[in-house]
Protein backbone atom coordinates (compact mmCIF):
# COMPACT_ATOMS: atom_id res chain seq x y z
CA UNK A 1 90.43 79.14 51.42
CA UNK A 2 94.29 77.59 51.37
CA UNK A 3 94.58 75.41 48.46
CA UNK A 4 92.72 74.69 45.25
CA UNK A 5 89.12 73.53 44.91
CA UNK A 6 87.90 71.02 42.15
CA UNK A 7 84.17 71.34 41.66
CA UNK A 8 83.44 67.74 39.46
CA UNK A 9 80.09 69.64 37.22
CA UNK A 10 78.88 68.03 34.31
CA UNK A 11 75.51 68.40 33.08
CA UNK A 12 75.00 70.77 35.82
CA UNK A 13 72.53 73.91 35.41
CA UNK A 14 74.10 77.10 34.50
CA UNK A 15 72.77 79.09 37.74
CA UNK A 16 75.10 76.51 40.08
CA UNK A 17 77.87 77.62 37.71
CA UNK A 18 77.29 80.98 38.67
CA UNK A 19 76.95 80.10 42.48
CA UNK A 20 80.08 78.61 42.29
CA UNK A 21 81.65 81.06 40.52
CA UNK A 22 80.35 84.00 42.90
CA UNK A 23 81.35 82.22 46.25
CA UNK A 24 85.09 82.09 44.54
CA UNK A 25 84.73 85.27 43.15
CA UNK A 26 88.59 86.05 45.53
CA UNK A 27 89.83 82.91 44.96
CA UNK A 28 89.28 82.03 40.86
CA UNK A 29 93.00 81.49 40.82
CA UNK A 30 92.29 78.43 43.01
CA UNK A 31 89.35 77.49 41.07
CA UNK A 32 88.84 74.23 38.86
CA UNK A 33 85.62 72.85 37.69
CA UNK A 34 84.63 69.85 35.03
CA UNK A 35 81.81 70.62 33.95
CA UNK A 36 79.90 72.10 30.83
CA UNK A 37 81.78 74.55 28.65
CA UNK A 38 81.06 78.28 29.32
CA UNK A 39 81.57 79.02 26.02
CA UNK A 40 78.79 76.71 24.44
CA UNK A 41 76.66 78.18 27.02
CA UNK A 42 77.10 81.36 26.29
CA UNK A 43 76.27 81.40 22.21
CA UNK A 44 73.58 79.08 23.51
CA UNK A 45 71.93 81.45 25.95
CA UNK A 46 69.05 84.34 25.69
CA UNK A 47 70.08 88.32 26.31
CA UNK A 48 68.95 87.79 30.00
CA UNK A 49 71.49 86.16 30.99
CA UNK A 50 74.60 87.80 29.24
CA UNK A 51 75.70 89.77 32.57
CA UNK A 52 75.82 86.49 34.96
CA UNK A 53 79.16 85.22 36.74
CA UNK A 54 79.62 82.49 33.83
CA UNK A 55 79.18 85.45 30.72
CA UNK A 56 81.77 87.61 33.12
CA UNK A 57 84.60 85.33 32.66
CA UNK A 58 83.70 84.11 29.47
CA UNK A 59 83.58 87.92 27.83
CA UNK A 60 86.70 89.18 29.98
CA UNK A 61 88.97 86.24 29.35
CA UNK A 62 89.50 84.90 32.53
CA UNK A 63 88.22 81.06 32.30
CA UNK A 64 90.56 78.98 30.05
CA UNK A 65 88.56 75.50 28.44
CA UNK A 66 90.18 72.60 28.28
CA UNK A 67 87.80 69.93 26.38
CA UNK A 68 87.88 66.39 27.97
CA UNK A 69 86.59 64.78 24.90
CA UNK A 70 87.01 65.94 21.29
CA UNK A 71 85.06 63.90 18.78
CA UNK A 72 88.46 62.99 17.10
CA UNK A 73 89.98 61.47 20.01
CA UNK A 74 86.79 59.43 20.62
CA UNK A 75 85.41 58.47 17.39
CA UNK A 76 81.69 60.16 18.40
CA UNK A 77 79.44 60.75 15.65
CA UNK A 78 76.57 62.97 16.18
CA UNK A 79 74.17 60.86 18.40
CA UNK A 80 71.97 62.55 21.12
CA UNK A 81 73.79 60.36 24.05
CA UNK A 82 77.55 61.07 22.85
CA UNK A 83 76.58 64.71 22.30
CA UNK A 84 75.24 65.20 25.85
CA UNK A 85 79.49 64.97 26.75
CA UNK A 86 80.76 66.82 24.06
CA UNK A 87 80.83 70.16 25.52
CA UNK A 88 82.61 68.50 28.81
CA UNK A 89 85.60 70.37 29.54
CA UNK A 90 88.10 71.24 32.39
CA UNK A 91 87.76 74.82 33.14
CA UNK A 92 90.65 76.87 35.37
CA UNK A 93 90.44 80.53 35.76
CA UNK A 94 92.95 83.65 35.27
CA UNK A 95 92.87 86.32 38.66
């Protein structure tokens, strides 16, 4: 791959993460994806999947969050529809 790769993610299952993440697995460096934020998922998710691509980077340190939209900035309160983006962030990773 020459260049970087913007993936555009949100809302997105976390098995596509991990597809994505996998078929970059060389590359992260290059990597850049808005989408949900690992680390929500991960103190969300079940003991299966604590080994997948997104837990990997998450755990070793290698996916830095950026949040898109902080409730401050935006004035949310805690409605289902404006927490649905909350968790939006732009994620770049560390090789």
């Amino acid at each position: 791959m020459r260049g970087s790769v913007l993936y555009f993610m949100p809302h997105c299952d976390r098995f596509l993460y991990c597809k994505v993440l996998d078929e970059h697995a060389d590359v992260l460096g290059r990597l850049c994806i808005i989408g949900n934020s690992f680390n929500a998922y991960c103190s969300r998710s079940a003991a299966k999947v604590d080994d997948d691509a997104v837990a990997r980077v998450t755990r070793n340190g290698s996916v830095v969050e950026t949040p898109l939209l902080t409730r401050s900035i935006a004035g949310l309160d805690d409605t289902v529809v404006e927490r649905a983006f909350s968790d939006t962030c732009w994620l770049r990773f560390h090789t």
